[in-house]
N, C-alpha and C. Protein backbone atom coordinates (compact mmCIF):
# COMPACT_ATOMS: atom_id res chain seq x y z
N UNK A 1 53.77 38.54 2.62
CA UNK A 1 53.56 37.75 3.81
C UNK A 1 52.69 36.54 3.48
N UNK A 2 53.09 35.42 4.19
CA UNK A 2 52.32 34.27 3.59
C UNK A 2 51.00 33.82 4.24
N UNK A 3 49.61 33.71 3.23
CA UNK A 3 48.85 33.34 4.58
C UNK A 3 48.73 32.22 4.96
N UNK A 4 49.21 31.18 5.14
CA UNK A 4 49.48 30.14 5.22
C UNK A 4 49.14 29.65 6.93
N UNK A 5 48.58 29.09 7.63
CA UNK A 5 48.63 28.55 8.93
C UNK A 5 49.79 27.95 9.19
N UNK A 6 50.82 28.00 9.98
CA UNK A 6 51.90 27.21 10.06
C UNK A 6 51.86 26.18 10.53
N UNK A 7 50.75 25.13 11.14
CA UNK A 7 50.74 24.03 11.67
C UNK A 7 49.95 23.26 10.42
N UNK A 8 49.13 24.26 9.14
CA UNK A 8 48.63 23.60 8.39
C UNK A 8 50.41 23.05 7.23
N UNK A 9 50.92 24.64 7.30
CA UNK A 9 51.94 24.32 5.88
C UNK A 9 53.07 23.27 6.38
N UNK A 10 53.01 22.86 8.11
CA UNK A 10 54.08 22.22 8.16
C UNK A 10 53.65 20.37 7.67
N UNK A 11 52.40 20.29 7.76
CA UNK A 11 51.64 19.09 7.63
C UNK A 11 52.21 18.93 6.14
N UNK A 12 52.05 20.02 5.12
CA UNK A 12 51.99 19.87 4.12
C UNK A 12 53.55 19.91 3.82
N UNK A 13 54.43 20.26 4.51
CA UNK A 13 55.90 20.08 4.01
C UNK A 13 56.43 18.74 4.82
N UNK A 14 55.62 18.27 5.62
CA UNK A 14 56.11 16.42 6.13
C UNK A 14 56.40 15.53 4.77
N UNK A 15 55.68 15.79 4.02
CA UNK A 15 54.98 15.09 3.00
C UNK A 15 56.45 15.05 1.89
N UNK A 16 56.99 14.20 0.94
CA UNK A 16 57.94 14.31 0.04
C UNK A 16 57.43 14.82 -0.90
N UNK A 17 55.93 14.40 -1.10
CA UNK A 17 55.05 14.53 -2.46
C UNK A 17 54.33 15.10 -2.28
N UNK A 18 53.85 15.79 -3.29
CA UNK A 18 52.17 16.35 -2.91
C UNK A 18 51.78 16.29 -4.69
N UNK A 19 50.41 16.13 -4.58
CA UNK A 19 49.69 16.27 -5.71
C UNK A 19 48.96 17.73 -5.88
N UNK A 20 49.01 18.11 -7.71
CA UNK A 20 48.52 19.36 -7.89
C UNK A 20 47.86 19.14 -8.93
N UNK A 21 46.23 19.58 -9.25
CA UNK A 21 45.70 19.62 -10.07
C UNK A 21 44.61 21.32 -10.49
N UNK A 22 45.03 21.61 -11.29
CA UNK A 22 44.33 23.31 -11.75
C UNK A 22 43.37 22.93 -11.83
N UNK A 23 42.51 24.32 -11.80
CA UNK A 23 40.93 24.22 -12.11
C UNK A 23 40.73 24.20 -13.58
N UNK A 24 40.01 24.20 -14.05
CA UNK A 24 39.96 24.55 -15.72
C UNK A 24 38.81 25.69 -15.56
N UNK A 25 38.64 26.21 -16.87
CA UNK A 25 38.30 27.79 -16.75
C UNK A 25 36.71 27.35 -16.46
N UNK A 26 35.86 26.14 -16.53
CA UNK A 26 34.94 25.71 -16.24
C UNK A 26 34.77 25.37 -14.53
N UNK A 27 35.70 25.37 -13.80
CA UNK A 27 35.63 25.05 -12.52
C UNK A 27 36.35 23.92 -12.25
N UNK A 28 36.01 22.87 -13.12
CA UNK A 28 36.18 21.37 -12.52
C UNK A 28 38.05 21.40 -12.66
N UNK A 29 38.08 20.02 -11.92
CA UNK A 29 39.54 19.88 -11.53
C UNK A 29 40.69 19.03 -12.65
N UNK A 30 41.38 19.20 -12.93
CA UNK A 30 42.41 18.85 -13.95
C UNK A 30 42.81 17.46 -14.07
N UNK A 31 43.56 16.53 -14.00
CA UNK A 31 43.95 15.45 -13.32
C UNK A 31 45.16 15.78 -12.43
N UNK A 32 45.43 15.31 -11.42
CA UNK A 32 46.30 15.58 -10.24
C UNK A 32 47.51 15.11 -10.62
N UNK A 33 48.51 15.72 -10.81
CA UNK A 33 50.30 15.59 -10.74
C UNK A 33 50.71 15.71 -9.59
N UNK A 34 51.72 14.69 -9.37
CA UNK A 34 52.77 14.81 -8.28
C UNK A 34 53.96 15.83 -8.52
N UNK A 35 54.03 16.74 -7.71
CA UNK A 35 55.53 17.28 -7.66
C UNK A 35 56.17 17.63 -6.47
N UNK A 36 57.05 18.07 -6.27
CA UNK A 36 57.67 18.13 -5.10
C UNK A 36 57.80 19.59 -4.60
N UNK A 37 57.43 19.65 -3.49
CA UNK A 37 57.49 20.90 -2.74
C UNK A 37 58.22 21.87 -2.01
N UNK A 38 58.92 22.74 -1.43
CA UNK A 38 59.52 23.21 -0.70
C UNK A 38 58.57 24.26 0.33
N UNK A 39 59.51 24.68 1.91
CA UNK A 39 58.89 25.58 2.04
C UNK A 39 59.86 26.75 2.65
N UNK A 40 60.53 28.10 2.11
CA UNK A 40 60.93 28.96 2.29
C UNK A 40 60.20 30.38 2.72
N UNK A 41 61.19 31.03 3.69
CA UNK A 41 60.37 32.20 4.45
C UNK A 41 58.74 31.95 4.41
N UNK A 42 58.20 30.80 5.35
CA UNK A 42 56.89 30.34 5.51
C UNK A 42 56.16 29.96 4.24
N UNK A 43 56.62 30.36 3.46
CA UNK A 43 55.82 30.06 1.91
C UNK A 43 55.73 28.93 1.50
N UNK A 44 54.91 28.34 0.45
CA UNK A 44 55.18 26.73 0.18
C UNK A 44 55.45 27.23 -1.81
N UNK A 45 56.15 26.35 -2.03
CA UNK A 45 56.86 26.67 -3.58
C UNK A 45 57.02 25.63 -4.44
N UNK A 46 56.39 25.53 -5.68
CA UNK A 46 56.22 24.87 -6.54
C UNK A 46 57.42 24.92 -7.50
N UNK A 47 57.70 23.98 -8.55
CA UNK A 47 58.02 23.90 -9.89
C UNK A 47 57.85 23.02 -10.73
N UNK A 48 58.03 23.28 -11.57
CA UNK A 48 57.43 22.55 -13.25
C UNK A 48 59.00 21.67 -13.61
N UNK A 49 59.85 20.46 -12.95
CA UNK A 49 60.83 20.02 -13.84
C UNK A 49 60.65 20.02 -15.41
N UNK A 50 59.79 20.09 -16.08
CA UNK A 50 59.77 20.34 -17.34
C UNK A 50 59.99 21.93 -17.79
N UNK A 51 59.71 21.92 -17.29
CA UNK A 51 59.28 23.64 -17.18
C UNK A 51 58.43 24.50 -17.55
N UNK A 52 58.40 24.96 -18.85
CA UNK A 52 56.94 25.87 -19.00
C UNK A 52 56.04 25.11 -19.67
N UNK A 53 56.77 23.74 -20.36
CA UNK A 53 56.11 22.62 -21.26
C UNK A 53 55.23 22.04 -20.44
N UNK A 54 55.01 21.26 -19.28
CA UNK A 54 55.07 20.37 -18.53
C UNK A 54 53.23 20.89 -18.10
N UNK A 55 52.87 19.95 -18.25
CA UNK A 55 51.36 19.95 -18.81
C UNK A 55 50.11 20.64 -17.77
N UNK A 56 50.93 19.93 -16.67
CA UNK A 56 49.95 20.50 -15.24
C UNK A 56 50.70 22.16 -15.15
N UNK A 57 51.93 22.18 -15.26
CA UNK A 57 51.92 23.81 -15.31
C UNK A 57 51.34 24.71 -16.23
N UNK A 58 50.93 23.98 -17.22
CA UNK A 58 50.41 25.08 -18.39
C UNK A 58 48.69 25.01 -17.79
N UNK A 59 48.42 24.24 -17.24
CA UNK A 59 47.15 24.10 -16.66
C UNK A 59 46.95 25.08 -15.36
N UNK A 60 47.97 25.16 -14.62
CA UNK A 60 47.91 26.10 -13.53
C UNK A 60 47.80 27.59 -14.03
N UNK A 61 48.70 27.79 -14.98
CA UNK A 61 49.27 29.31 -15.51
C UNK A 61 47.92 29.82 -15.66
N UNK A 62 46.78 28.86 -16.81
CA UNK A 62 45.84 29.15 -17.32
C UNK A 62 45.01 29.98 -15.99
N UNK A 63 44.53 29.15 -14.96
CA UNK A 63 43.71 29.68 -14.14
C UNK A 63 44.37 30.19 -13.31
N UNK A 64 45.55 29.48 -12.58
CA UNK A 64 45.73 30.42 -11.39
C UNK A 64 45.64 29.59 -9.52
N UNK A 65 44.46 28.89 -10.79
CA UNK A 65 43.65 28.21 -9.42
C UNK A 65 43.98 26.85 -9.06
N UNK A 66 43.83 26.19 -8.28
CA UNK A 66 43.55 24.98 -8.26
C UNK A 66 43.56 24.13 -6.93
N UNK A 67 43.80 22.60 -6.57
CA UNK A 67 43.94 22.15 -5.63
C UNK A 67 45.44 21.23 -5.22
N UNK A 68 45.49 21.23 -3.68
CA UNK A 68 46.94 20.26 -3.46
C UNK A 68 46.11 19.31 -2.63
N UNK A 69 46.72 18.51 -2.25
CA UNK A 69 47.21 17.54 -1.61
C UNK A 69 48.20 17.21 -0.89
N UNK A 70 48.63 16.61 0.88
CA UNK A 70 49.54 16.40 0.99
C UNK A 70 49.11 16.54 2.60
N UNK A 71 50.03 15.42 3.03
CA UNK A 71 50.21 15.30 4.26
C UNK A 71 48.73 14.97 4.78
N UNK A 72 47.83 14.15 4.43
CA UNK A 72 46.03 13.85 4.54
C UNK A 72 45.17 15.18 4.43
N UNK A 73 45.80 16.24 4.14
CA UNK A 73 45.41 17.44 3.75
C UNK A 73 44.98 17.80 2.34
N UNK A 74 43.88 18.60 1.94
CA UNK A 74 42.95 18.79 0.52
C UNK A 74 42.88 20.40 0.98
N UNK A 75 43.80 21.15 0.05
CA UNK A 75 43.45 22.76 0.23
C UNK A 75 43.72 23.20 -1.31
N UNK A 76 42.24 23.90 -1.26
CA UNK A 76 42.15 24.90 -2.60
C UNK A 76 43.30 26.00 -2.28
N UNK A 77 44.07 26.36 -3.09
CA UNK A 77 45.08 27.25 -3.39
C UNK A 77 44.99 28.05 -4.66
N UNK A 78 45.68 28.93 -4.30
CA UNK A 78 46.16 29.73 -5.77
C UNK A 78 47.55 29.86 -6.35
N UNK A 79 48.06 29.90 -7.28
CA UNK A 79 49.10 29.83 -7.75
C UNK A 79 50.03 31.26 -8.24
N UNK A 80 50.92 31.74 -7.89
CA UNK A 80 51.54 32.80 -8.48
C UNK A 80 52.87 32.30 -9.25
N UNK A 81 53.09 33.18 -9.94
CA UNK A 81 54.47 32.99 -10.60
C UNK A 81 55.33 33.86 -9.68
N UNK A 82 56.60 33.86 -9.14
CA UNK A 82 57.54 34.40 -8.01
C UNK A 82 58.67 34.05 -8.78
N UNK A 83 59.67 34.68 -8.57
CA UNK A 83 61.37 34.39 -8.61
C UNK A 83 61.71 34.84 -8.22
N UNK A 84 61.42 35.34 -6.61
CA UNK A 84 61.80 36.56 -5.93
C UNK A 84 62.55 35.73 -4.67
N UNK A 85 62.91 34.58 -4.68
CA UNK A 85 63.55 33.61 -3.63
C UNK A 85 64.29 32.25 -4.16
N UNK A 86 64.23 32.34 -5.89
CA UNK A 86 65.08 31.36 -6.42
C UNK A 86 66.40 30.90 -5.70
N UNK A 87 67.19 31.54 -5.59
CA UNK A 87 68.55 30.85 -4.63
C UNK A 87 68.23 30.09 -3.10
N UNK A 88 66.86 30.63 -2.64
CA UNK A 88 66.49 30.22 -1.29
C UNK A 88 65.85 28.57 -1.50
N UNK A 89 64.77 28.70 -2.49
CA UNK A 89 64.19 27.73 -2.91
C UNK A 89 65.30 26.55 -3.69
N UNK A 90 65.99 26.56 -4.28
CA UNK A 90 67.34 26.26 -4.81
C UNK A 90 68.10 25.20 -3.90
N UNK A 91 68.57 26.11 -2.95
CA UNK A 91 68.98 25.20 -1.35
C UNK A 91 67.69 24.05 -0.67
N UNK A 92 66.73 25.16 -0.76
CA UNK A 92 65.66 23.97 0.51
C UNK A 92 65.75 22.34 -0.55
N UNK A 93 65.60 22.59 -1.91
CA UNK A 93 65.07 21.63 -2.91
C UNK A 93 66.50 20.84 -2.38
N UNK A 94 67.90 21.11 -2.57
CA UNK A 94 68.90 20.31 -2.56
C UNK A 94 68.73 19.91 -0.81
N UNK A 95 68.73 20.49 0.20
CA UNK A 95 68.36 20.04 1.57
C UNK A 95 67.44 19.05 1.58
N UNK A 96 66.68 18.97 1.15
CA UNK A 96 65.09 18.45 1.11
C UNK A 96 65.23 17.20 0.64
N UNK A 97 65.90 17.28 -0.66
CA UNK A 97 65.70 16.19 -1.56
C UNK A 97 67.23 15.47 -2.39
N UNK A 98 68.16 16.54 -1.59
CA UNK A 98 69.52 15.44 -2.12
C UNK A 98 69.79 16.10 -2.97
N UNK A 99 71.09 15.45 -3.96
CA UNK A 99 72.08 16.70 -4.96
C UNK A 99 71.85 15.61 -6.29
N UNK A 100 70.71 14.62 -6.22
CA UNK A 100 70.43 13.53 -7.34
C UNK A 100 70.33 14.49 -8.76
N UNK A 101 70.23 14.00 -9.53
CA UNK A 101 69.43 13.91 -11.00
C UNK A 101 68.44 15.18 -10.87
N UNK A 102 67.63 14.17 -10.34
CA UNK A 102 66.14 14.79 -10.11
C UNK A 102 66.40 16.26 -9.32
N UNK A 103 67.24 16.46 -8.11
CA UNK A 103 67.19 18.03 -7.95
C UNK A 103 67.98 19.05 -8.88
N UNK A 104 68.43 18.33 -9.58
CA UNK A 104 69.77 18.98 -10.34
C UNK A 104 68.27 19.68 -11.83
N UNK A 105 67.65 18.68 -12.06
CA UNK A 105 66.48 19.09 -12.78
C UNK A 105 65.49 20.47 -12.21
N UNK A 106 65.16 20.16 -11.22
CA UNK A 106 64.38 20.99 -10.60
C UNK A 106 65.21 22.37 -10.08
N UNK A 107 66.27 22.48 -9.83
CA UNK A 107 67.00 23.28 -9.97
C UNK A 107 67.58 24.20 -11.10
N UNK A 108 67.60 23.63 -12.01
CA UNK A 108 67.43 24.12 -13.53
C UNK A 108 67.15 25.22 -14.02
N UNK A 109 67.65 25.95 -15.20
CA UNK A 109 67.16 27.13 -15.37
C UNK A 109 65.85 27.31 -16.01
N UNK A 110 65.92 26.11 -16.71
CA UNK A 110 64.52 25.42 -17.33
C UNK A 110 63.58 25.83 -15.96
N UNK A 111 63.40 24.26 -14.79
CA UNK A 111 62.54 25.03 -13.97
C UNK A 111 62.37 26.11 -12.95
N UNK A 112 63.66 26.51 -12.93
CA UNK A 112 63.28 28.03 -12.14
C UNK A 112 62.60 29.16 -12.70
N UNK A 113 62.16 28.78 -14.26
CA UNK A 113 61.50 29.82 -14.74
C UNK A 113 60.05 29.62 -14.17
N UNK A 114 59.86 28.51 -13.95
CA UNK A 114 58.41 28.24 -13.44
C UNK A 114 58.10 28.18 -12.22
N UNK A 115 58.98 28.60 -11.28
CA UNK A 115 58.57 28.78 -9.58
C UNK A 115 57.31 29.14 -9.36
N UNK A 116 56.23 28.49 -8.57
CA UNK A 116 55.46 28.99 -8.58
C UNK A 116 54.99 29.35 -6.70
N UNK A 117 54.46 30.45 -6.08
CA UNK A 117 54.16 30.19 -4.80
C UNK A 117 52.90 30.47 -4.36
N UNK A 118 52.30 29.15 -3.75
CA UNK A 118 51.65 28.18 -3.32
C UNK A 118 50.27 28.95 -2.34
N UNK A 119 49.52 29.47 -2.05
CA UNK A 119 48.93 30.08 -0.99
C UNK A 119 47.22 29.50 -1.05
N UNK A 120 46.87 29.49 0.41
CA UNK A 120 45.66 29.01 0.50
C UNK A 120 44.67 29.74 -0.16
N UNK A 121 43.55 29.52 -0.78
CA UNK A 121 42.39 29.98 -1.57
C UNK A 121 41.55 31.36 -0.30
């Protein structure tokens, strides 16, 4: 179940973009990447178009932790690894964002290994 506020996660799914930056095992904050978001069965859902390479994800994996951005919104979150809604997340990304390049990437088997879902701290 997600704990998510639904008037907070919908703020945060207005948004095309959102920025993500991990904590490092010292606390402080990473530099902030843009990626693109979805939000299925209330959840909000990440991926790595690079995939497990892709620098801010290897930064997340590490801690776990970190912060978003999006929609004039700043929420500490935590990060899980999930593939328990890939085909769901799959659709919202092509709904969301078109049948371009770029979702055809993010759709990928490359990044569906890196789904990640999204929950407030």
């Amino acid at each position: 179940m997600s704990r998510w506020d639904p008037d907070r996660l919908a703020v945060v799914d207005a948004d095309e973009e959102m920025t993500v930056a991990a904590h490092r095992p010292d606390g402080t904050l990473r530099t902030p990447r843009i990626v693109w978001q979805v939000i299925v069965d209330n959840g909000l859902w990440i991926r790595s178009v690079r995939g497990a390479s892709g620098g801010w994800y290897r930064g997340v994996r590490r801690t776990g932790t970190g912060r978003i951005e999006a929609g004039g919104a700043t929420i500490d979150v935590t990060f899980t690894p999930d593939q328990s809604h890939d085909d769901a997340i799959d659709r919202a990304y092509r709904e969301k964002y078109g049948n371009g390049s770029a979702v055809r990437a993010i759709t990928s088997p490359l990044a569906r290994a890196t789904t990640l879902r999204v929950e407030p701290a």
